[in-house]
C-alpha atoms as a PDB file:
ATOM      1  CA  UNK A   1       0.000   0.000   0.000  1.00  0.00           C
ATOM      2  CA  UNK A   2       1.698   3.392  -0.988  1.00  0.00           C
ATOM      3  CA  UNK A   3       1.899   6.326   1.022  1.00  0.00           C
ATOM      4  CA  UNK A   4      -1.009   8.305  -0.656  1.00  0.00           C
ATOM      5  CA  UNK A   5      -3.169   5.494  -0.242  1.00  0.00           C
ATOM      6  CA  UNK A   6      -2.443   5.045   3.303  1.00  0.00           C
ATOM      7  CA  UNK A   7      -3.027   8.750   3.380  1.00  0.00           C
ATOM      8  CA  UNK A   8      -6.782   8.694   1.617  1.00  0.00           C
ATOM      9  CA  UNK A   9      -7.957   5.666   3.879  1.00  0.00           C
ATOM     10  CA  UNK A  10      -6.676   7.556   6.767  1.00  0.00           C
ATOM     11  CA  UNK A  11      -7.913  10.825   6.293  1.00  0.00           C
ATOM     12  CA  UNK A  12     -11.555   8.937   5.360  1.00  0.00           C
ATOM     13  CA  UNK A  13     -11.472   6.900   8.476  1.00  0.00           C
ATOM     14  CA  UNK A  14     -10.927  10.348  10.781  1.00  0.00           C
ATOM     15  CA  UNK A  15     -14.080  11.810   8.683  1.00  0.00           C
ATOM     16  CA  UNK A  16     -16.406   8.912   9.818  1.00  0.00           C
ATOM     17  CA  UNK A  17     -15.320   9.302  13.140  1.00  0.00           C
ATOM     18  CA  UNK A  18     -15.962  13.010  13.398  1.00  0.00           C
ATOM     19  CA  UNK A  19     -19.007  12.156  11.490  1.00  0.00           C
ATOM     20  CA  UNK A  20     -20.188   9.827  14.198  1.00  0.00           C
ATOM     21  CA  UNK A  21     -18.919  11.644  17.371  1.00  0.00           C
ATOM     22  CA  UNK A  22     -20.778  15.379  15.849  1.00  0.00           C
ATOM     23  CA  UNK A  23     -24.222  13.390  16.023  1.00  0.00           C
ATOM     24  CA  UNK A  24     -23.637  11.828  19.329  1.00  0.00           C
ATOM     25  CA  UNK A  25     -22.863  15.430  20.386  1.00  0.00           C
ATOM     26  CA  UNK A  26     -26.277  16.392  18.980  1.00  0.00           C
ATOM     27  CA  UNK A  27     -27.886  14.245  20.486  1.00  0.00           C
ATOM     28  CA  UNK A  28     -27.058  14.634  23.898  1.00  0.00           C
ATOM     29  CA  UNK A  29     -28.337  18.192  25.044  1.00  0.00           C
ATOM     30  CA  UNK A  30     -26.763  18.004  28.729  1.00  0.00           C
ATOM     31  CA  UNK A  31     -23.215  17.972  27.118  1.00  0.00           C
ATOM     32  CA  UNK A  32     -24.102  21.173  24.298  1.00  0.00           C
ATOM     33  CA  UNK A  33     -25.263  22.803  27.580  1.00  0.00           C
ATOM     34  CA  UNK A  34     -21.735  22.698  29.522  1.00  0.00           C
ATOM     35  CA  UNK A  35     -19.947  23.104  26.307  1.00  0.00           C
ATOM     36  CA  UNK A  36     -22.478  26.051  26.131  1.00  0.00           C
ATOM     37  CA  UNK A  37     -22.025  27.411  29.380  1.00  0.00           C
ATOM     38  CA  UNK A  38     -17.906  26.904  29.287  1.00  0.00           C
ATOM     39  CA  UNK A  39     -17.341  28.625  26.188  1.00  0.00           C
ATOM     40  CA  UNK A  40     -19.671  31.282  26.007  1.00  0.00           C
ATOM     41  CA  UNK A  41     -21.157  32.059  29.335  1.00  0.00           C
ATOM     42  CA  UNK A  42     -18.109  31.226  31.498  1.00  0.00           C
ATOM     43  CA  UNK A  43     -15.945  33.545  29.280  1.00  0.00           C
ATOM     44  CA  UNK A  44     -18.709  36.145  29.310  1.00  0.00           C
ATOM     45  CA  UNK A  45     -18.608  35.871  32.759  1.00  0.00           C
ATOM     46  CA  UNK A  46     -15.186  36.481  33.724  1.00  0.00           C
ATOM     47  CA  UNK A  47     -14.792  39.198  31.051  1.00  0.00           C
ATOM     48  CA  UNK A  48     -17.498  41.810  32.977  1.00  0.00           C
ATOM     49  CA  UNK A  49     -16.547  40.604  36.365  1.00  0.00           C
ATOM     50  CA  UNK A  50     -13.630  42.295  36.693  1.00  0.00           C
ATOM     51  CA  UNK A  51     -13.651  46.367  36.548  1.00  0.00           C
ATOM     52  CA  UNK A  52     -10.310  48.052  35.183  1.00  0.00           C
ATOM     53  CA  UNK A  53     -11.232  51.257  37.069  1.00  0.00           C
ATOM     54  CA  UNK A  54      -8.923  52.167  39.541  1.00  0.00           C
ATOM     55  CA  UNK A  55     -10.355  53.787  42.496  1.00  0.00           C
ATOM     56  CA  UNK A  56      -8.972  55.373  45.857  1.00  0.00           C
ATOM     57  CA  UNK A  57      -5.482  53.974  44.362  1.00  0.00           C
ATOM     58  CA  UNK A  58      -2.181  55.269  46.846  1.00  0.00           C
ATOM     59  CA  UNK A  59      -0.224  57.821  44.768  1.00  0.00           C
ATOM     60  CA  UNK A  60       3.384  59.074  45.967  1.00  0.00           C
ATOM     61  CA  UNK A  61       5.616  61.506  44.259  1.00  0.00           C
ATOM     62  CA  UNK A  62       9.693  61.389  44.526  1.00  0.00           C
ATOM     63  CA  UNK A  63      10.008  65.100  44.461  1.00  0.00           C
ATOM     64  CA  UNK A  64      14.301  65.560  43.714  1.00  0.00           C
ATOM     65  CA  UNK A  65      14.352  69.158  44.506  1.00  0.00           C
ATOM     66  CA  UNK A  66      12.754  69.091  47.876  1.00  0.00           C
ATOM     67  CA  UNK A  67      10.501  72.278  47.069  1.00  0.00           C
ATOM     68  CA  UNK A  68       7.723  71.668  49.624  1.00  0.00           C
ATOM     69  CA  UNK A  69       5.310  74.054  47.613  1.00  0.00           C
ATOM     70  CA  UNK A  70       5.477  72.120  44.472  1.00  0.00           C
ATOM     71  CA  UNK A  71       4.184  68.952  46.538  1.00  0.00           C
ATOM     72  CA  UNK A  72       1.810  70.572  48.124  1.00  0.00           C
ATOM     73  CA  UNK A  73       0.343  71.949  44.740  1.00  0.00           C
ATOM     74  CA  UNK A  74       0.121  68.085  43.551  1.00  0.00           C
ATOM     75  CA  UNK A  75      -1.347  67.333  46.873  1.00  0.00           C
ATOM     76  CA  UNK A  76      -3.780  70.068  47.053  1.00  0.00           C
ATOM     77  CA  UNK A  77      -5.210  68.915  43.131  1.00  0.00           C
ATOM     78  CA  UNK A  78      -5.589  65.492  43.999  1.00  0.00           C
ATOM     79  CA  UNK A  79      -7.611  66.322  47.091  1.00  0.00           C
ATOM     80  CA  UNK A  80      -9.715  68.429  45.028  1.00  0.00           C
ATOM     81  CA  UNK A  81     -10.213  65.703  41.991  1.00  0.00           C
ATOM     82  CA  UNK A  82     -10.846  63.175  44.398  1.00  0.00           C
ATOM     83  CA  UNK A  83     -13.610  65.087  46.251  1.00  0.00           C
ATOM     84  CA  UNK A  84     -15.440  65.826  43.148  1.00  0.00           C
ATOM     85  CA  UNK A  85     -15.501  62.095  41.928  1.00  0.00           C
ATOM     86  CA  UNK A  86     -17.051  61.581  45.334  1.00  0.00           C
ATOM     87  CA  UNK A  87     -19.200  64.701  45.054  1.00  0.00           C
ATOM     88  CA  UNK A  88     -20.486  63.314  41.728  1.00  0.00           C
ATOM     89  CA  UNK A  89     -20.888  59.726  43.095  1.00  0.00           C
ATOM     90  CA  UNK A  90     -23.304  60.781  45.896  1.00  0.00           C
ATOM     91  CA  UNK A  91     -24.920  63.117  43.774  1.00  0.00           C
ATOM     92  CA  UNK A  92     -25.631  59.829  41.525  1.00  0.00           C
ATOM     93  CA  UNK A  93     -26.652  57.840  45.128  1.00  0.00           C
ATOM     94  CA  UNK A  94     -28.658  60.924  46.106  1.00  0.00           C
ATOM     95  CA  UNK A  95     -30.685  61.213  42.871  1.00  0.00           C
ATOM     96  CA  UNK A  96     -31.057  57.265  42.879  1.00  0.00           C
ATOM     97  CA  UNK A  97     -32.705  57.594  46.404  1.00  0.00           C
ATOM     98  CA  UNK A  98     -35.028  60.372  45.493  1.00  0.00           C
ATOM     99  CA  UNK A  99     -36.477  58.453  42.478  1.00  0.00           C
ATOM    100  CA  UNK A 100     -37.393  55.483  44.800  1.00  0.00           C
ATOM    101  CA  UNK A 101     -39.074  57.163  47.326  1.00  0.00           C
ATOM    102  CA  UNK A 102     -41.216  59.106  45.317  1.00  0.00           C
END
């Protein structure tokens, strides 16, 4: 038997088989609903569980020339962009509140 041939009744044998397993996999909806679940839902899943925003994150500045009033410039405009993402967060709570007691 040559090479080629070898090749052919291979490659026909592995297209039966694939045949055969596909409709077994059909036929079986507890197994399409895992494979379901793992591949879409479970990567769905751990994709929007995780936020990339960074909140109250520790900050420090290596400040070479010691010039205290630089510092506390950088200082003083973090405070302030800090308190008005908090402002604007219980603003958002606030509103929230209102609309369910009315």
């Amino acid at each position: 038997m040559s090479l080629r041939a070898a090749a052919g009744s291979w490659l026909r044998r592995l297209g039966v088989m694939n045949h055969k397993e596909l409709l077994q996999f059909l036929r079986d909806p507890i197994l399409m609903l895992i494979l379901f679940y793992a591949f879409v839902l479970g990567v769905r899943n751990a994709g929007t569980s995780v936020s990339m925003q960074i909140e109250r994150a520790p900050i420090a500045f290596l400040d070479h020339d010691a010039a205290f009033h630089a510092l506390g410039k950088r200082c003083d405009f973090l405070h302030r962009e800090w308190m008005r993402q908090t402002e604007l967060q219980d603003a958002g709570i606030r509103r929230r509140l209102a609309g369910m007691h009315k």
